[in-house]
C-alpha atoms as a PDB file:
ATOM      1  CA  UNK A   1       0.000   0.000   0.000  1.00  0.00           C
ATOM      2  CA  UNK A   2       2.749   2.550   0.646  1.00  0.00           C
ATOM      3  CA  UNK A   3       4.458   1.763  -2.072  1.00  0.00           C
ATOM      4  CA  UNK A   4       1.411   2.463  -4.540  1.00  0.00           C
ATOM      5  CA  UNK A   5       1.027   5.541  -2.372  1.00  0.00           C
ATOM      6  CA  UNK A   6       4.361   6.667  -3.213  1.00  0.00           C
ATOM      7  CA  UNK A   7       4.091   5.699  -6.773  1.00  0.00           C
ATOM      8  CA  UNK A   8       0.564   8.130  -6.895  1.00  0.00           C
ATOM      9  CA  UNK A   9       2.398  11.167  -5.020  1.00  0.00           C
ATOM     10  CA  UNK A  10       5.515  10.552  -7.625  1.00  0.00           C
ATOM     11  CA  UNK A  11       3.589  10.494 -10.502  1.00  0.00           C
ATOM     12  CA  UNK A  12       1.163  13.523  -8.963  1.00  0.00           C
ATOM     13  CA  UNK A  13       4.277  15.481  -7.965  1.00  0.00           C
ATOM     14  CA  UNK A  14       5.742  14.599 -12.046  1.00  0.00           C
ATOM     15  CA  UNK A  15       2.388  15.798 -13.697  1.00  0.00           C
ATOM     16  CA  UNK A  16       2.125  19.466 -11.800  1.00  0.00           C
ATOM     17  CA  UNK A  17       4.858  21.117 -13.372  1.00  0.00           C
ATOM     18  CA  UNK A  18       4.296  19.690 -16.610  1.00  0.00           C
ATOM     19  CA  UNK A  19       0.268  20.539 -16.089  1.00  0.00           C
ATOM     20  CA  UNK A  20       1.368  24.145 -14.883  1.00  0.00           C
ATOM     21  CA  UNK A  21       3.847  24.202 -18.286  1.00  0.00           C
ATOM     22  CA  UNK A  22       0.786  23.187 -20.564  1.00  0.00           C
ATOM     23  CA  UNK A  23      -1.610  26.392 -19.202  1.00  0.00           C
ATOM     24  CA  UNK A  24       1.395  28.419 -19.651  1.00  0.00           C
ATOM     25  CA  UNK A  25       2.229  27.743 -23.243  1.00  0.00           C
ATOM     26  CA  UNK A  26      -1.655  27.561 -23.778  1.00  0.00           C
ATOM     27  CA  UNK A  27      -1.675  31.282 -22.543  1.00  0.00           C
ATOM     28  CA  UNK A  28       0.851  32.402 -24.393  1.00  0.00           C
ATOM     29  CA  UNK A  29       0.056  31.058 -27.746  1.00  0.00           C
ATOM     30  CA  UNK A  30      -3.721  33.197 -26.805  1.00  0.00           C
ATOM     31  CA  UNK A  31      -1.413  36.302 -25.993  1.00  0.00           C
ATOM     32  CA  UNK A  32       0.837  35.792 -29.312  1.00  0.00           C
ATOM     33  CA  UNK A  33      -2.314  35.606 -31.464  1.00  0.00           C
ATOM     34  CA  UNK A  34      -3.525  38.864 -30.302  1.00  0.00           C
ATOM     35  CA  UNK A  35       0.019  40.072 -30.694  1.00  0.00           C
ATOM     36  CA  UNK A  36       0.267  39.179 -34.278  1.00  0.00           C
ATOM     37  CA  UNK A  37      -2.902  40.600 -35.287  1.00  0.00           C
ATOM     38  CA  UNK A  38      -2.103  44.061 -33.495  1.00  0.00           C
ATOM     39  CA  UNK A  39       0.947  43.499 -35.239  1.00  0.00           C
ATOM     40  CA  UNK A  40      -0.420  43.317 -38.405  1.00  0.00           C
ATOM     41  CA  UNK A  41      -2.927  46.480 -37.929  1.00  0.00           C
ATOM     42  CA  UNK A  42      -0.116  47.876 -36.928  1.00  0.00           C
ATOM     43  CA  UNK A  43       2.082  47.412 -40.120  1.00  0.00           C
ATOM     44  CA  UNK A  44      -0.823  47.560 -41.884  1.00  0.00           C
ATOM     45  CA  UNK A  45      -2.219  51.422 -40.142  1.00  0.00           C
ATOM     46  CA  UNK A  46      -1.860  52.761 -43.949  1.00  0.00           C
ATOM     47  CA  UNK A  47      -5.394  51.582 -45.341  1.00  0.00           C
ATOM     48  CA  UNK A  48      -5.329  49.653 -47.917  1.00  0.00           C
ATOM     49  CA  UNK A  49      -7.516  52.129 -50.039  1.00  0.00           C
ATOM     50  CA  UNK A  50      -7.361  55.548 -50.043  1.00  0.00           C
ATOM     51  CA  UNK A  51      -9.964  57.375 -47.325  1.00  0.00           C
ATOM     52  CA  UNK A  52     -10.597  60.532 -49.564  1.00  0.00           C
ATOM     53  CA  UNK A  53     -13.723  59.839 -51.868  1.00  0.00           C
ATOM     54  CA  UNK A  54     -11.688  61.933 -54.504  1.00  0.00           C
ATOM     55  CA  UNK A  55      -8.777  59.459 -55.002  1.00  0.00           C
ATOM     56  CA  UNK A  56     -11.087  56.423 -54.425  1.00  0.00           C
ATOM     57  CA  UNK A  57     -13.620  57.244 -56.596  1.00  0.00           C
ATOM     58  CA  UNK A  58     -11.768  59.306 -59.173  1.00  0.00           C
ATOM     59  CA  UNK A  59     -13.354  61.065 -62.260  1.00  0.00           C
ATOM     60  CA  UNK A  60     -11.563  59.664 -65.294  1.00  0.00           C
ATOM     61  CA  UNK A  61     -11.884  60.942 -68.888  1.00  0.00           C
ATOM     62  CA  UNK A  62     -12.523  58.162 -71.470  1.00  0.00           C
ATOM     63  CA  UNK A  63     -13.899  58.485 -75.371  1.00  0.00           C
ATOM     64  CA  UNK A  64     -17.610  57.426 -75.407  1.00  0.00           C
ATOM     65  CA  UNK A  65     -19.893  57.229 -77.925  1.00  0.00           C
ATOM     66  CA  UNK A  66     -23.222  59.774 -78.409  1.00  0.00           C
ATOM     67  CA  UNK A  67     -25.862  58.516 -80.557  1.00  0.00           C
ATOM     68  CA  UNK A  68     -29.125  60.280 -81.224  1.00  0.00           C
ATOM     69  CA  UNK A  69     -32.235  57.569 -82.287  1.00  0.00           C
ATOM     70  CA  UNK A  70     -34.706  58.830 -85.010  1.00  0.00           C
ATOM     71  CA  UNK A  71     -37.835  57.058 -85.287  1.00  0.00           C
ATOM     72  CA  UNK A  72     -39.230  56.474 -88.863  1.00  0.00           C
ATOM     73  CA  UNK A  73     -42.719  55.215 -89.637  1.00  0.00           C
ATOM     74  CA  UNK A  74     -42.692  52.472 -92.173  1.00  0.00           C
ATOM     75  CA  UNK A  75     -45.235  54.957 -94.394  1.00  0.00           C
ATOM     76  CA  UNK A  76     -43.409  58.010 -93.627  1.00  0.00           C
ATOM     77  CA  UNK A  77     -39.636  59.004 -95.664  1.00  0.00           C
ATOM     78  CA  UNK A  78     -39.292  62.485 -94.126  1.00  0.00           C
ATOM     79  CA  UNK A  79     -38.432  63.753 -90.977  1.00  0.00           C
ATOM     80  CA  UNK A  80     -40.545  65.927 -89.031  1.00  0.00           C
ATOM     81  CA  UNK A  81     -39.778  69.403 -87.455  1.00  0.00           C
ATOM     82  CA  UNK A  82     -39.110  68.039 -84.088  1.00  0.00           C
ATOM     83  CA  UNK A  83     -36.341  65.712 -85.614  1.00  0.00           C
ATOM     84  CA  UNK A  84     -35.481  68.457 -87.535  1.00  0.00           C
ATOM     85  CA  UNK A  85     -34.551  70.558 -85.035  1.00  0.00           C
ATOM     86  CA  UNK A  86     -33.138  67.243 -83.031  1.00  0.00           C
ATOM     87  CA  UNK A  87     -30.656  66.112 -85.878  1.00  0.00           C
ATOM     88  CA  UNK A  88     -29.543  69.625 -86.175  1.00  0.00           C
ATOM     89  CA  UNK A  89     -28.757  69.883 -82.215  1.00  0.00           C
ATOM     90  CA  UNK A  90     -26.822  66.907 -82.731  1.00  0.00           C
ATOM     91  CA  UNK A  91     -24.692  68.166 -85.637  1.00  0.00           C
ATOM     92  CA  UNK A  92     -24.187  71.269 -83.632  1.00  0.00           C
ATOM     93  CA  UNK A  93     -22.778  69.260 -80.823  1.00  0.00           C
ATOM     94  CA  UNK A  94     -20.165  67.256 -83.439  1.00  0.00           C
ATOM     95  CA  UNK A  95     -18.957  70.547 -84.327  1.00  0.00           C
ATOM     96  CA  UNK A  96     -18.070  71.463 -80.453  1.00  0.00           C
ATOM     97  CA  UNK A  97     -16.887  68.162 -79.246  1.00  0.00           C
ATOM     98  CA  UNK A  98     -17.027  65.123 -81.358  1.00  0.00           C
ATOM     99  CA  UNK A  99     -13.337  63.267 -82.126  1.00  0.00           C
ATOM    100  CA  UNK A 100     -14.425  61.364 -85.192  1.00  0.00           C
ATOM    101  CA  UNK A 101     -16.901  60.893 -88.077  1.00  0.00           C
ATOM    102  CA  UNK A 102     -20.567  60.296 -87.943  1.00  0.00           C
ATOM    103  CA  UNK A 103     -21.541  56.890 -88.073  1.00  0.00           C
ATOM    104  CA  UNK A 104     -25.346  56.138 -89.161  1.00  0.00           C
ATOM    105  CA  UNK A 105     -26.831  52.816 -88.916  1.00  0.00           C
ATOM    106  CA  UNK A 106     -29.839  52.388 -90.893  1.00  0.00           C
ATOM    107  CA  UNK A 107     -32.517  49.451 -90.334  1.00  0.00           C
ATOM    108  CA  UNK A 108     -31.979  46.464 -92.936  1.00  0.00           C
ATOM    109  CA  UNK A 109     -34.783  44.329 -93.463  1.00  0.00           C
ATOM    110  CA  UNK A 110     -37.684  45.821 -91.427  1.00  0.00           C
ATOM    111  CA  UNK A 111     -41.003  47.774 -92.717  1.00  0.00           C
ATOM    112  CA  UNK A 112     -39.538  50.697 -92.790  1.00  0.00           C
ATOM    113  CA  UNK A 113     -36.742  50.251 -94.420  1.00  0.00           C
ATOM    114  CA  UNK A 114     -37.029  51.991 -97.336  1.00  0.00           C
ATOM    115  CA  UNK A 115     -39.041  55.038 -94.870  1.00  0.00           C
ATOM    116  CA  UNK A 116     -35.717  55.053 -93.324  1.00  0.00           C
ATOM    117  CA  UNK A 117     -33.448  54.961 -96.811  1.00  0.00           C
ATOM    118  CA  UNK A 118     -35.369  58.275 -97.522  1.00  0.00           C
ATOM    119  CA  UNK A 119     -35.273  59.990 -94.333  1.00  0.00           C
ATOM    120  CA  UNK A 120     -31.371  59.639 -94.586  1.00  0.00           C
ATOM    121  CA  UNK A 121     -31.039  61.880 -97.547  1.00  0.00           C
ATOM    122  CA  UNK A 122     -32.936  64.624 -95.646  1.00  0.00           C
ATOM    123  CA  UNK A 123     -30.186  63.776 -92.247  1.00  0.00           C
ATOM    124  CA  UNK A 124     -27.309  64.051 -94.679  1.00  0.00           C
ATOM    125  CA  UNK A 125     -28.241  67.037 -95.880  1.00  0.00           C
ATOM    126  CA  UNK A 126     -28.849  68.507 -92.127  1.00  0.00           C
ATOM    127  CA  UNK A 127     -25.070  67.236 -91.407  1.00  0.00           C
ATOM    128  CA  UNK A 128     -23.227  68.514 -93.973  1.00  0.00           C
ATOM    129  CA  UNK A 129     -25.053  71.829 -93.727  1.00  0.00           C
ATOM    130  CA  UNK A 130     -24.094  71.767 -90.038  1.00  0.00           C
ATOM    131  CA  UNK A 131     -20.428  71.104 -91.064  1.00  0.00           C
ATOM    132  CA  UNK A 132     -19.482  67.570 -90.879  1.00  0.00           C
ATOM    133  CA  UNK A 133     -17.315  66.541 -93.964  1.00  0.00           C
ATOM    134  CA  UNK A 134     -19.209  64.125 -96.844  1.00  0.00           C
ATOM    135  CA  UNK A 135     -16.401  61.840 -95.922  1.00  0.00           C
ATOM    136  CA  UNK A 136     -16.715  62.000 -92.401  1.00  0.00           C
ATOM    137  CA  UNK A 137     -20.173  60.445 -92.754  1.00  0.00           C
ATOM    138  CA  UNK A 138     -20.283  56.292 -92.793  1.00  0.00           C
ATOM    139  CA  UNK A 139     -23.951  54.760 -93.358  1.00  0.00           C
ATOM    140  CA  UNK A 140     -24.137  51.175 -92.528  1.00  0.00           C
ATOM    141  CA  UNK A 141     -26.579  48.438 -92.305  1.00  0.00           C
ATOM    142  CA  UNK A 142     -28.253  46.563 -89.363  1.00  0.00           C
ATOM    143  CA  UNK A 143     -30.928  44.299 -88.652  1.00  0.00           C
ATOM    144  CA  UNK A 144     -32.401  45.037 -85.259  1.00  0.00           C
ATOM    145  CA  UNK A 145     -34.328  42.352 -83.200  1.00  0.00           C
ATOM    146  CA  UNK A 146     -37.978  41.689 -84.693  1.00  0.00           C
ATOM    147  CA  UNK A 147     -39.598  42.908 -81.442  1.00  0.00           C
ATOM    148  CA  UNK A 148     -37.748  46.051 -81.860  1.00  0.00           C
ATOM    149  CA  UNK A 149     -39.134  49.304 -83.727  1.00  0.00           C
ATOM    150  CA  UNK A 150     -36.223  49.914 -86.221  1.00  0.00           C
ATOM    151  CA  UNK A 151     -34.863  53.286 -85.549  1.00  0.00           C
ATOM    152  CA  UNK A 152     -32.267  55.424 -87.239  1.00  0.00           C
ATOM    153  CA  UNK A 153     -29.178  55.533 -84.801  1.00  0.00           C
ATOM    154  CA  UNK A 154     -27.081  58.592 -85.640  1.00  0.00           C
ATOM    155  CA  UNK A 155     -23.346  58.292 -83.041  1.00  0.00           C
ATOM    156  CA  UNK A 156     -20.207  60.276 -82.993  1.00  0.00           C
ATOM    157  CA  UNK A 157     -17.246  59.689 -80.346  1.00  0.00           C
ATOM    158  CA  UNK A 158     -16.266  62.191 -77.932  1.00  0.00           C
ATOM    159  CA  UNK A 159     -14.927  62.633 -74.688  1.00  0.00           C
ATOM    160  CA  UNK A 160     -16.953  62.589 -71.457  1.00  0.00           C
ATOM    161  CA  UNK A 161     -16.225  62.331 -67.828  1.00  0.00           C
ATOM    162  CA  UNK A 162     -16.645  59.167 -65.973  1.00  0.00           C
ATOM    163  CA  UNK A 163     -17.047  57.846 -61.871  1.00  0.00           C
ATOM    164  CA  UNK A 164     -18.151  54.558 -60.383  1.00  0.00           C
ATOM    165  CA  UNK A 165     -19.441  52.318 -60.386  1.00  0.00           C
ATOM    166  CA  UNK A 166     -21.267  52.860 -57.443  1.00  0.00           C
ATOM    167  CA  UNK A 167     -23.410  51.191 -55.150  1.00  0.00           C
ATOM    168  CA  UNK A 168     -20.710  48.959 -53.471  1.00  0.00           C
ATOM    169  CA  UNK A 169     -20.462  47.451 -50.030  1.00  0.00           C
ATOM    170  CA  UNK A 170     -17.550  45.071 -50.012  1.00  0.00           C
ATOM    171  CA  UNK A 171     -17.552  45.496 -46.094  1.00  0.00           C
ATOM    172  CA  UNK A 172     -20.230  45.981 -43.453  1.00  0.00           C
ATOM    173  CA  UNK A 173     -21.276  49.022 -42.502  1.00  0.00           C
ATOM    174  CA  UNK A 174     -22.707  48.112 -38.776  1.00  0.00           C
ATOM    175  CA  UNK A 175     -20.821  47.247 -35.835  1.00  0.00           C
ATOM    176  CA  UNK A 176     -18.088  44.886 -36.413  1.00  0.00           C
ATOM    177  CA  UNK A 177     -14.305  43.875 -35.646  1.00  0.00           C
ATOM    178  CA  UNK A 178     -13.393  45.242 -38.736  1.00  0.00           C
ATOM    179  CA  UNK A 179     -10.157  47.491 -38.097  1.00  0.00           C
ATOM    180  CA  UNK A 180     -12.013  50.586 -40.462  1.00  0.00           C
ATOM    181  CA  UNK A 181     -15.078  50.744 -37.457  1.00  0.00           C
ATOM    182  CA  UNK A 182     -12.178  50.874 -34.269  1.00  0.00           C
ATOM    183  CA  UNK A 183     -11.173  53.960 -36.417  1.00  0.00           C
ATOM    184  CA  UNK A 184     -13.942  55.418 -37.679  1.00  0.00           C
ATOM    185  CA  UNK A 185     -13.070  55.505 -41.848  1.00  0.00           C
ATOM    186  CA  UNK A 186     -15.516  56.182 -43.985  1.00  0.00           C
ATOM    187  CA  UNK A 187     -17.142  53.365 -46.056  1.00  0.00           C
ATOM    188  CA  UNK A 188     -16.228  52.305 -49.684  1.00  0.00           C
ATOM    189  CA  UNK A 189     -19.526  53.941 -51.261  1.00  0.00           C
ATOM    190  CA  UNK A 190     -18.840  57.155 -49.653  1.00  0.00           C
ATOM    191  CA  UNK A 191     -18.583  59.741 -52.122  1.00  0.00           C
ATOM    192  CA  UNK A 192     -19.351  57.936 -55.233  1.00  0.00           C
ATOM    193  CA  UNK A 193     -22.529  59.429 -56.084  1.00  0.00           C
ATOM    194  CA  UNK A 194     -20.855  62.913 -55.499  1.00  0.00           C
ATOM    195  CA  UNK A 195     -18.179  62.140 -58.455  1.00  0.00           C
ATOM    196  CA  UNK A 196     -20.460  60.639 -60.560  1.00  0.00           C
ATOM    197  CA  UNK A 197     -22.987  63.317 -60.620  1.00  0.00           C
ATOM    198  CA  UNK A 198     -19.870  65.809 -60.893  1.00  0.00           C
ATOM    199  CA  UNK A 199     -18.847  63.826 -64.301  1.00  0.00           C
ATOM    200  CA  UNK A 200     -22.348  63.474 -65.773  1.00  0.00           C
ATOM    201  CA  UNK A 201     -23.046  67.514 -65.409  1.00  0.00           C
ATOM    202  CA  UNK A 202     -19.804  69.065 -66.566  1.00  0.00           C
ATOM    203  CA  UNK A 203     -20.137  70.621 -69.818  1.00  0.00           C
ATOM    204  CA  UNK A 204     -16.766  69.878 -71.142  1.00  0.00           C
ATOM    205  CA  UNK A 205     -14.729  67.315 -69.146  1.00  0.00           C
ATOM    206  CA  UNK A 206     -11.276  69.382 -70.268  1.00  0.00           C
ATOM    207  CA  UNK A 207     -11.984  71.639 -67.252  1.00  0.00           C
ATOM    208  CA  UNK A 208     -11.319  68.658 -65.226  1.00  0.00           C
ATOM    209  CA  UNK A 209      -8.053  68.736 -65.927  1.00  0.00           C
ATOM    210  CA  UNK A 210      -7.323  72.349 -66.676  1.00  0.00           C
ATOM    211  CA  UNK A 211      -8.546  75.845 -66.763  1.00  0.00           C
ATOM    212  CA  UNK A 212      -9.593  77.151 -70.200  1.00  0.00           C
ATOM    213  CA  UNK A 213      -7.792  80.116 -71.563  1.00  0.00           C
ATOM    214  CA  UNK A 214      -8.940  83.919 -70.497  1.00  0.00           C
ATOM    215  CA  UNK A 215     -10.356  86.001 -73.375  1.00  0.00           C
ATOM    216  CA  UNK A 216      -9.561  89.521 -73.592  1.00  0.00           C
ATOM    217  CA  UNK A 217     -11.093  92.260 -71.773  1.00  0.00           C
ATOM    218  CA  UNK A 218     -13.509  94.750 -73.028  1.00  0.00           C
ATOM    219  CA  UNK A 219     -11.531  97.914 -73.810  1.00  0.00           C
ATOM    220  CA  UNK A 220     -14.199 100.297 -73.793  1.00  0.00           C
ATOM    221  CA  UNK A 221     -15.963  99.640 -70.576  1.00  0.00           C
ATOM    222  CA  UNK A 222     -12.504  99.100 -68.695  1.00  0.00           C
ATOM    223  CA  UNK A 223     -11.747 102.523 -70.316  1.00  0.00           C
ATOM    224  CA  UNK A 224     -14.802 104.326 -69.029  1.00  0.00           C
ATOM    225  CA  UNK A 225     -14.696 102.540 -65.656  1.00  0.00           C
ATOM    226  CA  UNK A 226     -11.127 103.940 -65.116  1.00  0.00           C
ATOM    227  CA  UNK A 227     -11.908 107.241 -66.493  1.00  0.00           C
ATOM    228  CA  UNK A 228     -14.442 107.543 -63.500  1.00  0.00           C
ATOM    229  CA  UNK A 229     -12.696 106.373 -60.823  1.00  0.00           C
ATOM    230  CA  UNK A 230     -10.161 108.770 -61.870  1.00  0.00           C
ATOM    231  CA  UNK A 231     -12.533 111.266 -61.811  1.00  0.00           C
ATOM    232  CA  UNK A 232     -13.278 110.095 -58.242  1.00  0.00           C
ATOM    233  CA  UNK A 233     -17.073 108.628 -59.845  1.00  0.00           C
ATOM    234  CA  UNK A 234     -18.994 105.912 -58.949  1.00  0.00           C
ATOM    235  CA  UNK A 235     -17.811 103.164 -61.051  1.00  0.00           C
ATOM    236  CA  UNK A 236     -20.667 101.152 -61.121  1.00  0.00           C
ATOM    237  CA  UNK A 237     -23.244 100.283 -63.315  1.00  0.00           C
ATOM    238  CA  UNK A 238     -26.600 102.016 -63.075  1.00  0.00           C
ATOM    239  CA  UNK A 239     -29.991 101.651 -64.145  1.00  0.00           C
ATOM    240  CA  UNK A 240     -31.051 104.839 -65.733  1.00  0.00           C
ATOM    241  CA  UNK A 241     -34.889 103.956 -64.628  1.00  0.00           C
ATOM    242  CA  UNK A 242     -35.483 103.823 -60.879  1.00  0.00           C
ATOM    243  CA  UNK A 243     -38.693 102.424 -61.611  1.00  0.00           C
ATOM    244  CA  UNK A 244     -37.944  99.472 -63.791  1.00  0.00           C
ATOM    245  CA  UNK A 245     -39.132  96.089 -62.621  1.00  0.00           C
ATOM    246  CA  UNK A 246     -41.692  97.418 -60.238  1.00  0.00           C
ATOM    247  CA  UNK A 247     -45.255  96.035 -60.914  1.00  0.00           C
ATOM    248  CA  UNK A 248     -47.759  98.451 -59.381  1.00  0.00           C
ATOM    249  CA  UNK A 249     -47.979 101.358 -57.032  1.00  0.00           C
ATOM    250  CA  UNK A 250     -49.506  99.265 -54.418  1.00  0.00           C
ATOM    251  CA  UNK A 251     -48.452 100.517 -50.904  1.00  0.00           C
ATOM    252  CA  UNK A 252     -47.168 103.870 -51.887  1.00  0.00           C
END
């Protein structure tokens, strides 16, 4: 009996350091993991993405096409005054910002076909009265999609102004262990709409990227203004009627 005594206490006395060495490394291993992920926010403290909407989202100018669609009846060859006036907008437009030729795609096989064949003498006449070059014009063929009405598609490139997509959420927004909510960065859609509405509305998407060039003053009126402050004048502009704009004598 003592001896299996003494064998129990032996092996007890045997197990407790090596039981107290176990939690330890257990511990530690814990305390390293958190370690290396600190660690790793820490080398990694420069987000991976920029935070400013501007450089994350950025407006980039690419070469798009425009294309204006004319409808033709199938018992109708002209155009009316409200294409008209539409193809003529369009060749206006070429003139201030297309980079090509005008490329026409007329409807090939369809009931109006030959609606549409005469309706694009009256458009090429509108363009090259507008300015664009007879050889800057290409007319091609196309068979649209039977449940399609066959329209007359009138395109030119130029360039526009482009930002997105939007509408993203590779991450979650809500409360998470995600190292962008500890500090408070903004999320990946931030912004977006901002830069795309920005591209979509500016006129020519050259300003983007630089200021256009100053045109000269007005001589005379910086002349007279001058004079009169010299003169120690108003300078200003003023009406010569007191009473222009007013409605009624109501009140007076």
């Amino acid at each position: 009996m003592r001896t299996i005594r003494t064998l129990i206490a032996e092996g007890r006395g045997r197990a407790g350091p090596a039981m107290r060495a176990a939690i330890v490394a257990g511990f530690a291993v814990l305390v390293c993991g958190c370690n290396t992920d600190q660690q790793i926010a820490g080398v990694a403290a420069a987000p991976d993405v920029p935070t400013d909407y501007r450089m994350r989202h950025p407006i980039t100018i690419k070469e798009s096409d425009r294309t204006l669609d004319v409808f033709i009846g199938s018992n109708r060859g002209a155009l009316s005054p409200a294409q008209r006036a539409d193809v003529l907008a369009f060749a206006q437009s070429w003139r201030r910002e297309a980079t090509g030729g005008v490329i026409v795609d007329l409807p090939v096989g369809t009931s109006n076909e030959h609606a549409a064949a005469e309706a694009m003498r009256e458009i090429r006449s509108i363009l090259a009265a507008s300015g664009v070059p007879p050889h800057g014009i290409v007319v091609r063929g196309y068979h649209p999609p039977e449940s399609n009405l066959a329209t007359i598609r009138i395109t030119y490139p130029r360039f526009a102004a482009q930002a997105g997509p939007c509408g993203l959420w590779p991450e979650d927004v809500g409360a998470s262990f995600n190292r962008d909510y500890f500090e408070n960065q903004p999320p990946w859609n931030f912004g977006c709409a901002q830069q795309h509405n920005l591209a979509v509305m500016v006129d020519n998407p050259a300003d983007l990227v630089e200021p256009r060039g100053e045109t000269p003053a007005y001589t005379a009126r910086r002349t007279i203004v001058l004079d009169q402050y010299r003169q120690g004048k108003d300078p200003s502009t003023q009406s010569q009627s007191t009473s222009t704009g007013k409605i009624a004598n109501v009140g007076q």
